[in-house]
N, C-alpha and C. Protein backbone atom coordinates (compact mmCIF):
# COMPACT_ATOMS: atom_id res chain seq x y z
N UNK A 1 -47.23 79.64 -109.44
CA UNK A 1 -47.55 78.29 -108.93
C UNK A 1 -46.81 78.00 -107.63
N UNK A 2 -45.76 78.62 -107.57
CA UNK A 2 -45.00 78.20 -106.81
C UNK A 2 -45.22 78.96 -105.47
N UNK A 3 -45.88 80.48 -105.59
CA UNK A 3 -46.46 80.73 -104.47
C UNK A 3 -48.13 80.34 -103.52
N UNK A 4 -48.66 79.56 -105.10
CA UNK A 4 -49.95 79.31 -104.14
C UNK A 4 -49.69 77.84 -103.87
N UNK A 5 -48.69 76.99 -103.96
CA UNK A 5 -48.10 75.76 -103.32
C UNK A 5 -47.53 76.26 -101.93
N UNK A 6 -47.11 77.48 -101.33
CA UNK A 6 -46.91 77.13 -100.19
C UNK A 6 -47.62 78.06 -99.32
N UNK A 7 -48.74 78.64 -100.01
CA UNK A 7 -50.01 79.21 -99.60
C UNK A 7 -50.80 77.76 -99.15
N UNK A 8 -50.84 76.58 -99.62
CA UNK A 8 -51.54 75.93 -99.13
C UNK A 8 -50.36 75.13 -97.95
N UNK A 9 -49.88 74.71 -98.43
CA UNK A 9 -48.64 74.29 -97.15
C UNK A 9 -48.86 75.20 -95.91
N UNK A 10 -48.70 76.19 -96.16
CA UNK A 10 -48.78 77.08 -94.87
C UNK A 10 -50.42 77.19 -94.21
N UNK A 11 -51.51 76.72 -94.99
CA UNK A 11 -52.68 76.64 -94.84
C UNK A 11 -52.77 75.35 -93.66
N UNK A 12 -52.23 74.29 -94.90
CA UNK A 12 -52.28 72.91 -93.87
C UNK A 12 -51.58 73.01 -92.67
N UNK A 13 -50.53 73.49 -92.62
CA UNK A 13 -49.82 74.01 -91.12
C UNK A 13 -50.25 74.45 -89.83
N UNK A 14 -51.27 75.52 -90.64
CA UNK A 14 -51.74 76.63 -89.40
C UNK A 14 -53.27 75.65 -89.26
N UNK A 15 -53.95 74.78 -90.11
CA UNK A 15 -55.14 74.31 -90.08
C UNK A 15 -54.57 72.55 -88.88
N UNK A 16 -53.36 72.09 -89.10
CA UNK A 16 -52.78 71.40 -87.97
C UNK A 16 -53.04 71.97 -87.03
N UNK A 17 -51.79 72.75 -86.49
CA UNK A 17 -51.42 73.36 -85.56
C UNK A 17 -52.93 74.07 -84.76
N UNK A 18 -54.17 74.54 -85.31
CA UNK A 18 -55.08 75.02 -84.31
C UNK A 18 -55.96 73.87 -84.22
N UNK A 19 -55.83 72.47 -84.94
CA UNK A 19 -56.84 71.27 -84.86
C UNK A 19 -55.92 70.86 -83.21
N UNK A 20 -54.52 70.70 -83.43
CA UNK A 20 -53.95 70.34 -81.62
C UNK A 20 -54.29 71.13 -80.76
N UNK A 21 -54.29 72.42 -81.09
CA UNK A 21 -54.50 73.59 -79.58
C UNK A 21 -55.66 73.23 -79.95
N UNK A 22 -56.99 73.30 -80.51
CA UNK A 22 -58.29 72.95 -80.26
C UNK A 22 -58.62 71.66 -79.26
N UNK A 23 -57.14 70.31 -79.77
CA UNK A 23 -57.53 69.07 -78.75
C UNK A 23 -57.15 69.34 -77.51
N UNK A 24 -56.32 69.97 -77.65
CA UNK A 24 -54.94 70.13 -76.13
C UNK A 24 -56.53 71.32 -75.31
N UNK A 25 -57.11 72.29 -75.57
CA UNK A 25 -58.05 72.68 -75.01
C UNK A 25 -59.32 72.09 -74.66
N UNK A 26 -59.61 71.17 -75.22
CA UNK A 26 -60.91 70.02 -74.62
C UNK A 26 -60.53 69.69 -73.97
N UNK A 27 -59.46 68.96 -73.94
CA UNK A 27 -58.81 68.21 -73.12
C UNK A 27 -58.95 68.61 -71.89
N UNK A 28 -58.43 69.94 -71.43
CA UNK A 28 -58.03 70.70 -70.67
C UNK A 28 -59.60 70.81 -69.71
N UNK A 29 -60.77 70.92 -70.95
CA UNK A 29 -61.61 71.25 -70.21
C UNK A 29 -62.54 70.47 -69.87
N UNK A 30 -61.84 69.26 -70.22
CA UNK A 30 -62.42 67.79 -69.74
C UNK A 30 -62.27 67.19 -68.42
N UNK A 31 -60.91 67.62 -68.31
CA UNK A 31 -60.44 66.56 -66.77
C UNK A 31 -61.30 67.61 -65.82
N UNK A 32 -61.31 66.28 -64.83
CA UNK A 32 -61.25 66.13 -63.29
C UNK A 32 -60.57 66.12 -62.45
N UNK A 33 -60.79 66.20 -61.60
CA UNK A 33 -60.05 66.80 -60.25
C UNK A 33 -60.07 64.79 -59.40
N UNK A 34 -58.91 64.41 -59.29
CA UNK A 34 -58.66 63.45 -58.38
C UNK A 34 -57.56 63.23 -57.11
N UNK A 35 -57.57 62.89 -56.52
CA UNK A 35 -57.16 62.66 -55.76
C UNK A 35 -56.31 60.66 -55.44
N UNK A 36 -54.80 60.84 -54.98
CA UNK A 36 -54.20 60.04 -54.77
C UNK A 36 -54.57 59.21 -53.25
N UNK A 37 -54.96 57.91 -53.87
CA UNK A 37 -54.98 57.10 -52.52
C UNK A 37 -54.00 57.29 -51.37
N UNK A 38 -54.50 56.31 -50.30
CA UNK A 38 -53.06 56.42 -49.64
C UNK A 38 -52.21 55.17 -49.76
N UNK A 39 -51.14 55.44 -50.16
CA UNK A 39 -50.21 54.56 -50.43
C UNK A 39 -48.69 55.16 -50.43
N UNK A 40 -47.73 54.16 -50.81
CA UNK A 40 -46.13 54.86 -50.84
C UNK A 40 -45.92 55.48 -51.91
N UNK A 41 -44.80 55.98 -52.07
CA UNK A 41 -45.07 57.00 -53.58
C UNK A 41 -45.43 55.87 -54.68
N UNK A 42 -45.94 56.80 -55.68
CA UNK A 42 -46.92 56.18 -56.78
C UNK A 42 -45.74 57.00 -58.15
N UNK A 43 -45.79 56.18 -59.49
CA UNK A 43 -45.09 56.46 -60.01
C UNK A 43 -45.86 56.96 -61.01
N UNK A 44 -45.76 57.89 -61.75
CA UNK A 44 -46.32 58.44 -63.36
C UNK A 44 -45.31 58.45 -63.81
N UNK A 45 -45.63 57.57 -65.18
CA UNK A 45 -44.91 57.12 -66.27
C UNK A 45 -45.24 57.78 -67.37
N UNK A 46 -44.10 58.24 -68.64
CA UNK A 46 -44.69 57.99 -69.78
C UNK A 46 -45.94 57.79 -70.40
N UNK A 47 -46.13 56.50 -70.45
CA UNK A 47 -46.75 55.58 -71.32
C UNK A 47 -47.85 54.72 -70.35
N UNK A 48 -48.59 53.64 -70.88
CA UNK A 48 -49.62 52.80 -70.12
C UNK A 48 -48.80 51.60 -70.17
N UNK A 49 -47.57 51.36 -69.01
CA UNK A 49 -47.02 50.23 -68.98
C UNK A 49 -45.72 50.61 -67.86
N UNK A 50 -45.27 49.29 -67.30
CA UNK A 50 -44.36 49.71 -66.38
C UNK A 50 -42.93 49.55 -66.99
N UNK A 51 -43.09 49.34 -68.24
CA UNK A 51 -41.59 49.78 -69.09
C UNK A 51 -41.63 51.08 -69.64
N UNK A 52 -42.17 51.54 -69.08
CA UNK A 52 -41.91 53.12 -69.74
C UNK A 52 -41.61 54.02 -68.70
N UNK A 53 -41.21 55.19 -69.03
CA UNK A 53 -39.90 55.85 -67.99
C UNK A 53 -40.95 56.69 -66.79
N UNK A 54 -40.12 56.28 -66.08
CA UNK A 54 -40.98 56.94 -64.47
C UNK A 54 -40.50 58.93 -64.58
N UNK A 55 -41.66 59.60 -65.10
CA UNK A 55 -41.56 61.23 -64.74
C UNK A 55 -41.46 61.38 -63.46
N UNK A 56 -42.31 61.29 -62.71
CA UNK A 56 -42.66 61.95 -61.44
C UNK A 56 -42.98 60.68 -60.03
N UNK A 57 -43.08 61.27 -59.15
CA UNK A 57 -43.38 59.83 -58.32
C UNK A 57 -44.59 61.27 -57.42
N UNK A 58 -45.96 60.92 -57.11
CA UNK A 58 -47.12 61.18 -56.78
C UNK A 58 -47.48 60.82 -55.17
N UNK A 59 -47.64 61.64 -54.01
CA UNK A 59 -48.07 60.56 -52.82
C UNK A 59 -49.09 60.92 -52.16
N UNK A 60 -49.53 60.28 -51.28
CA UNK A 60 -51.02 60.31 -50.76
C UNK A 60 -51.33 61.44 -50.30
N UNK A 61 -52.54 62.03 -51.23
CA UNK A 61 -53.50 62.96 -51.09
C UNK A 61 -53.38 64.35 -52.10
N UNK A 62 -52.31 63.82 -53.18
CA UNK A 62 -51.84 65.02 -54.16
C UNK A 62 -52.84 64.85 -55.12
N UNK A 63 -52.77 66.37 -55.59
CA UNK A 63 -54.76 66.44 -56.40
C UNK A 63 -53.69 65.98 -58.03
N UNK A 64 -54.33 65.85 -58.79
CA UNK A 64 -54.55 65.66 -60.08
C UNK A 64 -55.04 66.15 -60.92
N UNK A 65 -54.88 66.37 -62.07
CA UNK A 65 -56.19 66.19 -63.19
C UNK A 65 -56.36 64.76 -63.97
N UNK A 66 -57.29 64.51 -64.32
CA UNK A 66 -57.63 63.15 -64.79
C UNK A 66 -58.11 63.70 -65.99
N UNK A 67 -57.75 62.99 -66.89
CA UNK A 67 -58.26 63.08 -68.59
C UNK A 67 -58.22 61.73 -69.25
N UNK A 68 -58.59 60.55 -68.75
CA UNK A 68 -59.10 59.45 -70.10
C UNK A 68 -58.47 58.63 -68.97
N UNK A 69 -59.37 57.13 -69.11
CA UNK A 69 -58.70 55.84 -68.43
C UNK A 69 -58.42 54.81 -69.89
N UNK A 70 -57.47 54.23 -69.74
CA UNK A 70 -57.32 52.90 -70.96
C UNK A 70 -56.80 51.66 -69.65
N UNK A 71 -57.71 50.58 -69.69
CA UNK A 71 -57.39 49.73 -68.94
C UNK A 71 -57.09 49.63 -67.73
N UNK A 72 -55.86 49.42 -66.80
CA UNK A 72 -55.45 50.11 -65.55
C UNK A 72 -55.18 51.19 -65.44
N UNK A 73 -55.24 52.14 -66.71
CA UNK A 73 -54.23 53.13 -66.39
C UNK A 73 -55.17 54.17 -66.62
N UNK A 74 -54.35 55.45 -66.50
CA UNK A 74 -55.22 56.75 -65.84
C UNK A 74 -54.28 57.43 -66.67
N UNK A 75 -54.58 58.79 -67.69
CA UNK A 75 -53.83 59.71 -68.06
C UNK A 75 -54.39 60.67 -66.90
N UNK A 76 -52.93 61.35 -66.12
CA UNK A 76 -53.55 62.50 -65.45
C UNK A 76 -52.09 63.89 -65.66
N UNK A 77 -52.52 65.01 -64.82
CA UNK A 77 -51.60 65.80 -65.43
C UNK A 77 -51.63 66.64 -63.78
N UNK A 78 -49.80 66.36 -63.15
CA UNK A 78 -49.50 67.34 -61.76
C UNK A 78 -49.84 68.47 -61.92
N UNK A 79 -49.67 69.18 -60.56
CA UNK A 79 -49.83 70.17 -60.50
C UNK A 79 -48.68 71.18 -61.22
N UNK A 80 -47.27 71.05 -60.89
CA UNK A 80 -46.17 71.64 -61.97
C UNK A 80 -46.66 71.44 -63.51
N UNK A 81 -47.45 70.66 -64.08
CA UNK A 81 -48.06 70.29 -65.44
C UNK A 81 -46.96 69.54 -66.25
N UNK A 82 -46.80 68.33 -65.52
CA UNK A 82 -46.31 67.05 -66.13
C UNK A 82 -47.61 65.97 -66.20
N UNK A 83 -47.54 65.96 -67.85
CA UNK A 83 -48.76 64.74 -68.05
C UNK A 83 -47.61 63.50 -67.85
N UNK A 84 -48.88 62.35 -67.68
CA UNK A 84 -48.57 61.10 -67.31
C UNK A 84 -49.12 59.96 -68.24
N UNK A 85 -48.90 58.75 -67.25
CA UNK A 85 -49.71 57.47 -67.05
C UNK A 85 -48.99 57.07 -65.31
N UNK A 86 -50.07 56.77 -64.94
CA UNK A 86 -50.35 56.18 -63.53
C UNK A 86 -51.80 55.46 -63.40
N UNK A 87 -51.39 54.17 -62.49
CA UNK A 87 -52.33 53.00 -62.53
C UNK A 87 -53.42 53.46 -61.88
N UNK A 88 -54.66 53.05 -62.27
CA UNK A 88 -55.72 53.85 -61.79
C UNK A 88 -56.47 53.29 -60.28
N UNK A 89 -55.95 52.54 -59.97
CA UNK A 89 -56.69 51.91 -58.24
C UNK A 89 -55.95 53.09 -57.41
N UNK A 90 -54.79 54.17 -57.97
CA UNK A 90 -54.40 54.85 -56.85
C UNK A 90 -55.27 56.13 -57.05
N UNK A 91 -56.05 56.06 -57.59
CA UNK A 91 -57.14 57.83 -57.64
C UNK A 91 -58.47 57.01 -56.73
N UNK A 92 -58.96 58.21 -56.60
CA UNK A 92 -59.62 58.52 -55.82
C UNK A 92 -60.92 59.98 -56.17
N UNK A 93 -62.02 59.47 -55.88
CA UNK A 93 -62.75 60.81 -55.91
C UNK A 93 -63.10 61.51 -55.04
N UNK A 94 -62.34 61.00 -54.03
CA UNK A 94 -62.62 61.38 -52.53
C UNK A 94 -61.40 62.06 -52.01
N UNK A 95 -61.71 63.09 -51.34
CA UNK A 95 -60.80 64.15 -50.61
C UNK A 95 -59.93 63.26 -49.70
N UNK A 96 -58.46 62.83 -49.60
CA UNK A 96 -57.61 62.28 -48.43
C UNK A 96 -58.12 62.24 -47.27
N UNK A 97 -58.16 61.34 -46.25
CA UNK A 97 -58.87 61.81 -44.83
C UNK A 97 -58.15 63.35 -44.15
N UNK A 98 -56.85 63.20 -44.28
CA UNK A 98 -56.01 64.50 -43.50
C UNK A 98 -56.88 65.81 -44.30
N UNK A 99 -57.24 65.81 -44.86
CA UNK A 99 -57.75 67.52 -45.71
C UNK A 99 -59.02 67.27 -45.74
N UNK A 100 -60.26 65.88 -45.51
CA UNK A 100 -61.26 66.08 -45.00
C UNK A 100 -61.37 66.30 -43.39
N UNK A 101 -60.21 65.81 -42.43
CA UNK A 101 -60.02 66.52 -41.36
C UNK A 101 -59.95 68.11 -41.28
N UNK A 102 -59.36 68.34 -41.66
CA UNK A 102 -58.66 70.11 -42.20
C UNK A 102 -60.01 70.67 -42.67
N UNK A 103 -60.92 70.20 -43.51
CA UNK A 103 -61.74 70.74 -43.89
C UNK A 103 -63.10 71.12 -42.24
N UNK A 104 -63.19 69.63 -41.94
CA UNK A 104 -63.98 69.86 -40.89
C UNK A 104 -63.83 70.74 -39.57
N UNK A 105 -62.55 70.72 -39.60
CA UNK A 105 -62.11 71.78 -38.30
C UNK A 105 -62.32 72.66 -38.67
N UNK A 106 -62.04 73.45 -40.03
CA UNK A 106 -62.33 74.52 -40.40
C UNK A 106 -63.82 75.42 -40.42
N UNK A 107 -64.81 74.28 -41.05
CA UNK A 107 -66.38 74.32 -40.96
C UNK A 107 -66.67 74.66 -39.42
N UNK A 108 -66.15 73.94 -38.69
CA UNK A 108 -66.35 73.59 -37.02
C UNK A 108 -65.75 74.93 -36.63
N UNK A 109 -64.60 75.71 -36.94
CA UNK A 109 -64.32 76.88 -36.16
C UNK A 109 -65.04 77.89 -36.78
N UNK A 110 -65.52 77.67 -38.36
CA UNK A 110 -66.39 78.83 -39.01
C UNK A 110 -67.79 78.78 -38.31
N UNK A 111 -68.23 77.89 -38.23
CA UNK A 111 -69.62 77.20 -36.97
C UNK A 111 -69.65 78.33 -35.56
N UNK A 112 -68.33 77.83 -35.02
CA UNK A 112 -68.08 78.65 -33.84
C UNK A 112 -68.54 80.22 -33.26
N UNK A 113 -67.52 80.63 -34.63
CA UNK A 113 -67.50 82.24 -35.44
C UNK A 113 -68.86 82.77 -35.07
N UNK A 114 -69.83 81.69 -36.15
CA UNK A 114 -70.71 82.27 -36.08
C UNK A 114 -71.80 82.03 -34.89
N UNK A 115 -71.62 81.40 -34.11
CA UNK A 115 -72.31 80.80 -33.10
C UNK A 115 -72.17 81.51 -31.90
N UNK A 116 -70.86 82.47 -31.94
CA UNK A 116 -70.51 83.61 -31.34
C UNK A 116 -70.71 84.69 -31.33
N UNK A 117 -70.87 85.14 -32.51
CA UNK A 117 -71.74 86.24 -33.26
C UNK A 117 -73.09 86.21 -33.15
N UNK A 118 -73.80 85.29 -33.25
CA UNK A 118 -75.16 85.12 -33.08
C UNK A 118 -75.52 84.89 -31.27
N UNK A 119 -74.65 84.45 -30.66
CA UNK A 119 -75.12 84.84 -29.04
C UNK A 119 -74.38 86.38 -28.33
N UNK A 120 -73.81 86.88 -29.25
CA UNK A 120 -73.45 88.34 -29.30
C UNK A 120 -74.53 89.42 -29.69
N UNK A 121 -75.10 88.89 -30.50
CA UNK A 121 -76.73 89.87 -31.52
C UNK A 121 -77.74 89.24 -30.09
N UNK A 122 -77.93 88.32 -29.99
CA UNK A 122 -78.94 87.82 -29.10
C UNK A 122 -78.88 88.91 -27.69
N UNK A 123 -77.07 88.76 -27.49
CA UNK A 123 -77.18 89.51 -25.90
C UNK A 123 -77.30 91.00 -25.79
N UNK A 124 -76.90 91.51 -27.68
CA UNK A 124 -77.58 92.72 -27.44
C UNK A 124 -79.01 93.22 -27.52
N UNK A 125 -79.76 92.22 -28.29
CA UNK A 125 -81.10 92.55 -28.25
C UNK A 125 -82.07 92.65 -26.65
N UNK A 126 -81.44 91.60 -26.02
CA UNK A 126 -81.92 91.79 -24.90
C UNK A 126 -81.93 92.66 -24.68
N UNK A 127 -80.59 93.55 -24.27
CA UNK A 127 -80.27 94.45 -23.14
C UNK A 127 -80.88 95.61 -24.09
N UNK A 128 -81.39 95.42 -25.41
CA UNK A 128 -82.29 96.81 -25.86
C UNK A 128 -83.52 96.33 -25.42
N UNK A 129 -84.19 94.97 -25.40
CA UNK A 129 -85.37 94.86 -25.02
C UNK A 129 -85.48 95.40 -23.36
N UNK A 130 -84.55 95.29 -22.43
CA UNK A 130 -84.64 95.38 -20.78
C UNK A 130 -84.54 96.69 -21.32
N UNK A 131 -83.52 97.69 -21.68
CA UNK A 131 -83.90 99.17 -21.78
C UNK A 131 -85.17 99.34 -22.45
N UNK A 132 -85.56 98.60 -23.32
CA UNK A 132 -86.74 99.63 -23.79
C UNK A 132 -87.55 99.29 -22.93
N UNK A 133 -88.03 98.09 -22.07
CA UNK A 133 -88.91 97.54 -21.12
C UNK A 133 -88.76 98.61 -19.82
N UNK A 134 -87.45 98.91 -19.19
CA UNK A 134 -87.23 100.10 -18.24
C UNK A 134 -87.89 101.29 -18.69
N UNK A 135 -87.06 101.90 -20.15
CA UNK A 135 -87.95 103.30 -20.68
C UNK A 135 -89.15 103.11 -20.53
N UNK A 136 -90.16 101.58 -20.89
CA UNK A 136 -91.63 102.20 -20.87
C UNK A 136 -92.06 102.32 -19.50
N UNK A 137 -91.39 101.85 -18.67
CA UNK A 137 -91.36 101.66 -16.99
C UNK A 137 -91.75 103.28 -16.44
N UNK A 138 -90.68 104.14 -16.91
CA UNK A 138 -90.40 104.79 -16.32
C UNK A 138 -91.73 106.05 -17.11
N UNK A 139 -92.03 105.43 -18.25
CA UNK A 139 -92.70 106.51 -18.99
C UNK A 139 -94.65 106.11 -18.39
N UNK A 140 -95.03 104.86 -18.00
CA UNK A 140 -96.13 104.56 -17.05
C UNK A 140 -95.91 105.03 -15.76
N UNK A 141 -95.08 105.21 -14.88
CA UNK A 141 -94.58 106.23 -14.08
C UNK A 141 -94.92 107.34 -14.37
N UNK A 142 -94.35 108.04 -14.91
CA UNK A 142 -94.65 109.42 -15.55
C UNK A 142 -96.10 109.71 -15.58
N UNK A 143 -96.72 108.77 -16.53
CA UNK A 143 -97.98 109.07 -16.81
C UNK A 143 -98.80 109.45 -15.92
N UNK A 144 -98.27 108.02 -15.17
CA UNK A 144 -99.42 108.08 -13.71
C UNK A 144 -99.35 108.83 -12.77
N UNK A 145 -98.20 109.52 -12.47
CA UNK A 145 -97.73 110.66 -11.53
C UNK A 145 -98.76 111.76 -12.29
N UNK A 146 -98.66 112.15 -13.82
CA UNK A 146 -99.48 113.73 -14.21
C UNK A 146 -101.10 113.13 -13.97
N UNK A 147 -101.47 112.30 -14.29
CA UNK A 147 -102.70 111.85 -13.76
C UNK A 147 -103.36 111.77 -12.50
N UNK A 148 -102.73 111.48 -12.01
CA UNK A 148 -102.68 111.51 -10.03
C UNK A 148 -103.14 113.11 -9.88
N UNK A 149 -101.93 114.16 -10.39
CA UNK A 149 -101.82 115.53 -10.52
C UNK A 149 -103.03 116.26 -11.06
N UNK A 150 -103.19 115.91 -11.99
CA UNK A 150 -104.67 116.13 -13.12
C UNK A 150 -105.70 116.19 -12.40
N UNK A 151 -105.67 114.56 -11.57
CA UNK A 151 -107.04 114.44 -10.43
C UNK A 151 -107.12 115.23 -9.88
N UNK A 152 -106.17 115.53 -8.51
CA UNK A 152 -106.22 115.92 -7.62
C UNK A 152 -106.51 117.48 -7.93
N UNK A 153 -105.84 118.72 -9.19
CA UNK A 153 -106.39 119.78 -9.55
C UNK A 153 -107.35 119.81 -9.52
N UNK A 154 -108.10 118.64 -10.88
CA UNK A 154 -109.47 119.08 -11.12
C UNK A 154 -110.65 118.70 -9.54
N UNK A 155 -110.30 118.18 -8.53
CA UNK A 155 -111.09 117.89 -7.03
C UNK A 155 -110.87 119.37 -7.01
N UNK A 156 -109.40 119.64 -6.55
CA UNK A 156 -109.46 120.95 -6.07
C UNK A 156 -110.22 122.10 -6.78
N UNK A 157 -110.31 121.93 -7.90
CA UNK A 157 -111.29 123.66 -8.87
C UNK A 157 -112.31 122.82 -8.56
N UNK A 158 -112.86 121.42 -8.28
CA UNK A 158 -114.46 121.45 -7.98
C UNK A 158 -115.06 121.74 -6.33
N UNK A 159 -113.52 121.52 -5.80
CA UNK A 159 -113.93 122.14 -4.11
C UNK A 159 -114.06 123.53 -4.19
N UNK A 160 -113.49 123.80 -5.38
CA UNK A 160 -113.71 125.40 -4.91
C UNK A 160 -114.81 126.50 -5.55
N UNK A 161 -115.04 125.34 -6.47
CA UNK A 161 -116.11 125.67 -7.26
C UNK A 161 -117.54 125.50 -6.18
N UNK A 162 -117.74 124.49 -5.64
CA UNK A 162 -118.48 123.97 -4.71
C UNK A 162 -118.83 125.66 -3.75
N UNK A 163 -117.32 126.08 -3.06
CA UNK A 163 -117.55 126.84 -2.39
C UNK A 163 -117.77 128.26 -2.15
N UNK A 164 -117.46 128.66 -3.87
CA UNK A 164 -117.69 129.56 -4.81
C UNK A 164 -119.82 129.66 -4.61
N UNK A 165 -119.84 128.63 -4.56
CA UNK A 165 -121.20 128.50 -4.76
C UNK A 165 -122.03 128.53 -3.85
N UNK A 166 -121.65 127.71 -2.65
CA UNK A 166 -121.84 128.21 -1.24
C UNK A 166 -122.57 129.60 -0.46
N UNK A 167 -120.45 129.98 -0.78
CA UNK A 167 -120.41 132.07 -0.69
C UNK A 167 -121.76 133.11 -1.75
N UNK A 168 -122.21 132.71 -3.13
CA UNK A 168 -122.85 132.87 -3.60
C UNK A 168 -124.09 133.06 -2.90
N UNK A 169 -124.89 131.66 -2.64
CA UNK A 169 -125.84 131.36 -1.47
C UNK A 169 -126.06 132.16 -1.06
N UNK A 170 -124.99 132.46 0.24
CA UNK A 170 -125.43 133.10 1.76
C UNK A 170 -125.33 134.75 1.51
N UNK A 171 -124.69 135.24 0.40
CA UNK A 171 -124.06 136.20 -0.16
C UNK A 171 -125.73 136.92 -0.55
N UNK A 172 -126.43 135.71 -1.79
CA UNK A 172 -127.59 136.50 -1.83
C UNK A 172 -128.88 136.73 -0.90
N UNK A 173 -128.50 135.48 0.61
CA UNK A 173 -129.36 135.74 1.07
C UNK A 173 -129.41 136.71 2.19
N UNK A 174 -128.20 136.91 2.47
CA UNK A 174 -127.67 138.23 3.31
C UNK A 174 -128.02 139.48 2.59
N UNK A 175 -128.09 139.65 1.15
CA UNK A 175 -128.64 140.76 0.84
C UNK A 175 -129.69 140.82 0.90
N UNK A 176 -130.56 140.08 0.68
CA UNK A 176 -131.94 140.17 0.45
C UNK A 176 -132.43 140.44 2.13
N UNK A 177 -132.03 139.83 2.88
CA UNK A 177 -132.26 140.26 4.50
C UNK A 177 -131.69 141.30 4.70
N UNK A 178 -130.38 142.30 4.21
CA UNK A 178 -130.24 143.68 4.11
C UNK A 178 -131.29 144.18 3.58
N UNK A 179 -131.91 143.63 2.47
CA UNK A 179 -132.97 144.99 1.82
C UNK A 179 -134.32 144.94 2.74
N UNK A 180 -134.72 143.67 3.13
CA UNK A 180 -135.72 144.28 4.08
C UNK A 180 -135.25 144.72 5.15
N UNK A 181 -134.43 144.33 5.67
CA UNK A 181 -134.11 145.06 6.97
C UNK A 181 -134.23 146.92 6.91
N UNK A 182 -133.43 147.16 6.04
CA UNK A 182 -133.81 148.23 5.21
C UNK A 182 -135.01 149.17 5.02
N UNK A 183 -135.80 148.30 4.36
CA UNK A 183 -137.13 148.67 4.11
C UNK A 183 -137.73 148.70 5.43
N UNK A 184 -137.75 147.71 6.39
CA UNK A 184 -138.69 147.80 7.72
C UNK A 184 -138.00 149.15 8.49
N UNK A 185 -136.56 149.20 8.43
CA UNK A 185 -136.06 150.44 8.70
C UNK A 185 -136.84 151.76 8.34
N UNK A 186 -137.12 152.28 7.08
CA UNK A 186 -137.93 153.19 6.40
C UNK A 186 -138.84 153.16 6.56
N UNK A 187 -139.53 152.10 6.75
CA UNK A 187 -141.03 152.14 7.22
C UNK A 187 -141.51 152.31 8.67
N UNK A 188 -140.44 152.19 9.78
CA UNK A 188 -140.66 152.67 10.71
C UNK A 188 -140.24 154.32 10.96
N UNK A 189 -139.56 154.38 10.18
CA UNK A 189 -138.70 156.28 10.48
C UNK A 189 -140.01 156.76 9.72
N UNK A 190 -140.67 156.74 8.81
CA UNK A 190 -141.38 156.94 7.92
C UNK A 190 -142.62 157.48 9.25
N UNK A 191 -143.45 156.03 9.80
CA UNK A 191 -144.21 156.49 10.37
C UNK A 191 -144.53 156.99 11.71
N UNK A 192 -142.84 157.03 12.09
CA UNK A 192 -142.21 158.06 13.33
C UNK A 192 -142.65 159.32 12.98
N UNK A 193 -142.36 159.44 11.96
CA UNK A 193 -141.94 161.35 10.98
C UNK A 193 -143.58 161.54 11.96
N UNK A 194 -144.65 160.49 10.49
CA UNK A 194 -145.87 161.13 10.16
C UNK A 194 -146.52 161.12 11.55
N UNK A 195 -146.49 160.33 12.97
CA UNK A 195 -146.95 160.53 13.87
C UNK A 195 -146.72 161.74 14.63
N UNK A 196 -145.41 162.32 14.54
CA UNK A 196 -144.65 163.97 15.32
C UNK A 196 -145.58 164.66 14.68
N UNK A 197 -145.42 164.74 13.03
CA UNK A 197 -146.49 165.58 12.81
C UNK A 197 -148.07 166.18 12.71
N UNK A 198 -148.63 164.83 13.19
CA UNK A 198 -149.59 164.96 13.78
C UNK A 198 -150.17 165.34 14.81
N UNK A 199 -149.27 165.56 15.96
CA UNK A 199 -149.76 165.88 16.64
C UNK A 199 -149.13 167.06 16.58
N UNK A 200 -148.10 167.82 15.71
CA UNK A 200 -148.12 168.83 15.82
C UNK A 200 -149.45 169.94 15.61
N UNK A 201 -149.83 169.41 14.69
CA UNK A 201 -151.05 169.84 13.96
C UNK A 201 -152.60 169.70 15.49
C-alpha cells in the first residue's frame, strides 16, 4: 500500500510539473514581439501595480515579448528573460523611428547594390551587342568581297569561254578554206599532168 501511495504522489507530481512546462510553453509561443515607446526609462515591475518591486527599468525602442494585457498593464518578458508587469501605453507595434531609419538606409544602400549591378549587366550587354553588331559587320564584308570575286571569275571563264568560241569559228573556217584550197590545188596539178601527156602522145 504504501508503495502504490507514492506511485501516485509521484504520478501527481510529474502530471503537475509537465501541466506548467506545457503552460510556460504556450505561453512562450504566444507572445509578440513589441516594442517600447519613446519615453524616459520605463519600469517593469513584479506585479500589475506601482507597489510592487521595480525588476528592470526598459527604454525607448527595446523589443519585448508581450504575453497577456490585464487593464493598464502588459505582462512582457526582456531580452536577458526577466518577466514583468509594465504599463501598457509604453508598447508599441511599431518599429522605434531610429531602427525604422536604420532599416531604410539599409533597403536604400541594398537598392543601390543592386542598381549597380544591374547598370553593370546592362553595360555589358551592350558592348556584346556592339561586338556582335561589328562581327556581323565585318562578316557582310567578307561576304561581299568573295562575291565581288565569284563575279568577276565567273565574267572572266565567260570571256573566255566567249573566245574559246570565237578561235573555234575562224579555226573551222580556215580549215575548210585549207581543204579547198587544197583540192583546187590537185585539180589543177592533176590537169597540168593530163595535158603534158597529151601531147606527148
Amino acid at each position: 500500500m504504501i508503495f502504490i501511495t507514492l506511485s501516485k504522489q509521484t504520478a501527481r507530481i510529474l502530471f503537475l510539473v509537465s501541466l506548467f512546462a506545457l503552460l510556460i510553453a504556450s505561453s512562450a509561443l504566444s507572445a509578440e514581439i513589441k516594442f517600447v515607446r519613446p519615453n524616459l526609462d520605463i519600469p517593469v515591475r513584479r506585479g500589475k501595480g506601482n507597489q510592487y518591486k521595480i525588476l528592470k527599468f526598459v527604454k525607448d525602442g527595446d523589443q519585448v515579448e508581450f504575453f497577456e494585457e490585464s487593464g493598464n498593464w502588459a505582462k512582457v518578458r526582456l531580452h536577458n528573460g526577466v518577466e514583468g508587469w509594465m504599463l501598457n501605453r509604453y508598447l508599441s507595434d511599431e518599429k522605434p523611428p531610429v531602427e525604422q531609419v536604420h532599416e531604410l538606409q539599409n533597403e536604400n544602400e541594398q537598392l543601390k547594390l543592386e542598381n549597380e549591378k544591374l547598370a553593370r549587366d546592362l553595360k555589358r550587354i551592350d558592348e556584346l551587342q556592339q561586338a556582335s553588331s561589328e562581327e556581323l559587320e565585318k562578316l557582310q564584308s567578307s561576304a561581299s568581297e568573295q562575291l565581288a570575286l565569284s563575279e568577276n571569275k565567273c565574267n572572266k571563264i565567260k570571256d573566255e569561254y566567249k573566245a574559246s568560241q570565237e578561235f573555234n569559228k575562224i579555226a573551222w573556217f580556215l580549215s575548210g578554206a585549207g581543204v579547198l584550197l587544197v583540192g583546187w590545188m590537185l585539180g589543177r596539178f592533176a590537169r597540168g599532168s593530163q595535158r603534158r601527156q597529151n601531147r606527148l602522145f
